[in-house]
C-alpha atoms as a PDB file:
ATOM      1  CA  UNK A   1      -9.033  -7.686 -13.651  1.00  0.00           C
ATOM      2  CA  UNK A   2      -7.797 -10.120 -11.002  1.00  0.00           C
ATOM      3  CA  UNK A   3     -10.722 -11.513  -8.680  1.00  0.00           C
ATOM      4  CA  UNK A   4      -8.970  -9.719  -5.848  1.00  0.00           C
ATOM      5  CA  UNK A   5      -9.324  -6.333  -7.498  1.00  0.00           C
ATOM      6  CA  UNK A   6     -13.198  -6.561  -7.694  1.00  0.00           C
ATOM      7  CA  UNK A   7     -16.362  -5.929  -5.714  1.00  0.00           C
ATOM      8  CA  UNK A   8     -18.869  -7.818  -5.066  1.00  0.00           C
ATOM      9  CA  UNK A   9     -21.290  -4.432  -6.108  1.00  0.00           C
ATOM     10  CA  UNK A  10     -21.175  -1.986  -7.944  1.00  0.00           C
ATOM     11  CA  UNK A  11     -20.006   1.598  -7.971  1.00  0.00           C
ATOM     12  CA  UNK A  12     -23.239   3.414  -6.595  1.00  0.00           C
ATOM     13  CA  UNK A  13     -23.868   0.652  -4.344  1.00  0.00           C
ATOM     14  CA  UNK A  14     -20.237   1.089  -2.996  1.00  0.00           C
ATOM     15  CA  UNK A  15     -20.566   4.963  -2.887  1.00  0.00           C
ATOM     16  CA  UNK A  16     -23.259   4.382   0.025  1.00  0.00           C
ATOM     17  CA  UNK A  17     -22.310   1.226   1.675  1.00  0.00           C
ATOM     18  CA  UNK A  18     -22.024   1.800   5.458  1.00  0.00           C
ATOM     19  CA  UNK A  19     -19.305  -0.956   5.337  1.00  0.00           C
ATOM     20  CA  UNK A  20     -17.086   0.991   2.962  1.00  0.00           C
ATOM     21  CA  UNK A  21     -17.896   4.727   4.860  1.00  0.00           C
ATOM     22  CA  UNK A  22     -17.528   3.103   8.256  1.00  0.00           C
ATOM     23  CA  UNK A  23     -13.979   1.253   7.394  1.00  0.00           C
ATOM     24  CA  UNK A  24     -10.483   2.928   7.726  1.00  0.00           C
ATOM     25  CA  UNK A  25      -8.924   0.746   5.706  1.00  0.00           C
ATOM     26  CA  UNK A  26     -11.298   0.375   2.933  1.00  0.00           C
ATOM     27  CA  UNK A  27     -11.545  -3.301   2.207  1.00  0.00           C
ATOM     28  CA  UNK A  28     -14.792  -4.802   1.788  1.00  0.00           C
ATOM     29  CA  UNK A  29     -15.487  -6.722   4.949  1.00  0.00           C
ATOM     30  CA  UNK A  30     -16.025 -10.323   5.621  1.00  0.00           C
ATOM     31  CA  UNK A  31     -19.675  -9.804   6.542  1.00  0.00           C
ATOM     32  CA  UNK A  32     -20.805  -8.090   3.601  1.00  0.00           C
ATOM     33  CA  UNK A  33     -22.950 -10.401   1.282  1.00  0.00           C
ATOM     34  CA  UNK A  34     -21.129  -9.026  -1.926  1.00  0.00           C
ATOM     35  CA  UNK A  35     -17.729 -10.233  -0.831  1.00  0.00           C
ATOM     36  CA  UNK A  36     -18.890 -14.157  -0.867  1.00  0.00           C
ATOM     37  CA  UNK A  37     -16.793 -15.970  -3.566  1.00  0.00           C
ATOM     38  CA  UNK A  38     -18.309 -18.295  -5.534  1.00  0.00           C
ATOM     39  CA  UNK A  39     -15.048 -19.000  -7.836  1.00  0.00           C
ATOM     40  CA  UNK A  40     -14.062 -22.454  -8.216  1.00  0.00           C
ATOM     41  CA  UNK A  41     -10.309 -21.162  -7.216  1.00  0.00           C
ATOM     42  CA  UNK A  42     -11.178 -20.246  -3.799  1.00  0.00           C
ATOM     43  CA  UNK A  43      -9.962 -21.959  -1.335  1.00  0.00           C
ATOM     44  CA  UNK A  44      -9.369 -20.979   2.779  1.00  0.00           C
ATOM     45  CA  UNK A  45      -5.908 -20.827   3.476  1.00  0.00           C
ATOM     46  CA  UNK A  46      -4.712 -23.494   6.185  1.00  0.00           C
ATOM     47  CA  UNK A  47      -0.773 -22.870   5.799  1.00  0.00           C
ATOM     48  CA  UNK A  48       0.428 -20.855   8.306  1.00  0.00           C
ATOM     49  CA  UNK A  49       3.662 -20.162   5.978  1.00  0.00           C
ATOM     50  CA  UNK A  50       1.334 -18.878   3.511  1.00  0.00           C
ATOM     51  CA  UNK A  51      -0.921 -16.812   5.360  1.00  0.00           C
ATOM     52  CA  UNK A  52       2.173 -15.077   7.131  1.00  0.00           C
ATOM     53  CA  UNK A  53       4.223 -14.252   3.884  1.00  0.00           C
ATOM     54  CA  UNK A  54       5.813 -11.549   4.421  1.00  0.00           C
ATOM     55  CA  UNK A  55       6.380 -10.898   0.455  1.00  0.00           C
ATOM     56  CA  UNK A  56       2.497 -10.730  -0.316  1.00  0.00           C
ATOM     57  CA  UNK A  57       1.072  -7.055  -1.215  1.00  0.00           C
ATOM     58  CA  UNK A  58      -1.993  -7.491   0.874  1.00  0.00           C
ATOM     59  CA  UNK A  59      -3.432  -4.011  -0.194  1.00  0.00           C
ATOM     60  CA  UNK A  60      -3.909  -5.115  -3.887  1.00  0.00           C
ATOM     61  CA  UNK A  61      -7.180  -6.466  -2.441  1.00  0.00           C
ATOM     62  CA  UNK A  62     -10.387  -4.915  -2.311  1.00  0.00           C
ATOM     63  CA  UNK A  63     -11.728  -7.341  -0.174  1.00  0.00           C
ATOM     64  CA  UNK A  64     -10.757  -8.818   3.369  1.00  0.00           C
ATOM     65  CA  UNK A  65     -11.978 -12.084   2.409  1.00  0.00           C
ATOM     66  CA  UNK A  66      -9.271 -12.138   0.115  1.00  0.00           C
ATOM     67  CA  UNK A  67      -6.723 -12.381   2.953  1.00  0.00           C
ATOM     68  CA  UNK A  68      -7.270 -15.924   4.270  1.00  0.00           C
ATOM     69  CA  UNK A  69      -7.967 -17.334   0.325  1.00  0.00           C
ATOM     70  CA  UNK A  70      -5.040 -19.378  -0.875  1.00  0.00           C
ATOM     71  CA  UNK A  71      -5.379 -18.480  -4.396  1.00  0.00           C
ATOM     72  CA  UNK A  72      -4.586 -15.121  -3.754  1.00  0.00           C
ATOM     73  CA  UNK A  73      -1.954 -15.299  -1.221  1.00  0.00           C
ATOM     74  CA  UNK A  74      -0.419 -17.490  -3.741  1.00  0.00           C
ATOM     75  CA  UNK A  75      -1.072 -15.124  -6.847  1.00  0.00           C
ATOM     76  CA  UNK A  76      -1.113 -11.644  -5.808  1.00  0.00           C
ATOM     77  CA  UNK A  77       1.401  -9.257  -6.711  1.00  0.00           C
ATOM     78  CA  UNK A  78       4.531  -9.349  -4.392  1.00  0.00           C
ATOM     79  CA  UNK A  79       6.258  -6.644  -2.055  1.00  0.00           C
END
């Protein structure tokens, strides 16, 4: 699985998160403490070009953190 595609928790934990039942869009937000990446590939976006592209399937990720880290704006799967 692509970092991206995982929680930070687990199933039953995710079945009864208030973040999760309380979000329309389902992402994992930014203030939950099982989003925080500790991969060595993670890296906060600066490029304006790459956070705008157009081309990148932003719902492949489970996690809104996800949207401002330049590995995967750069590796996620396309539109």
């Amino acid at each position: 699985m692509k970092c991206w595609e995982v929680r930070g928790c687990d199933e039953e934990m995710w079945s009864r998160c208030p973040h999760f039942t309380s979000s329309t869009d389902g992402l994992c937000p930014n203030e939950c403490r099982y989003t925080i990446c500790d991969r060595t590939t993670r890296f906060v976006a600066t490029d304006f070009n790459l956070l705008l592209d157009p081309t990148v399937d932003r719902a492949a990720t489970v996690k809104e953190a996800c949207l401002h880290c330049s590995f995967f704006l750069k590796k996620a799967p396309r539109i």
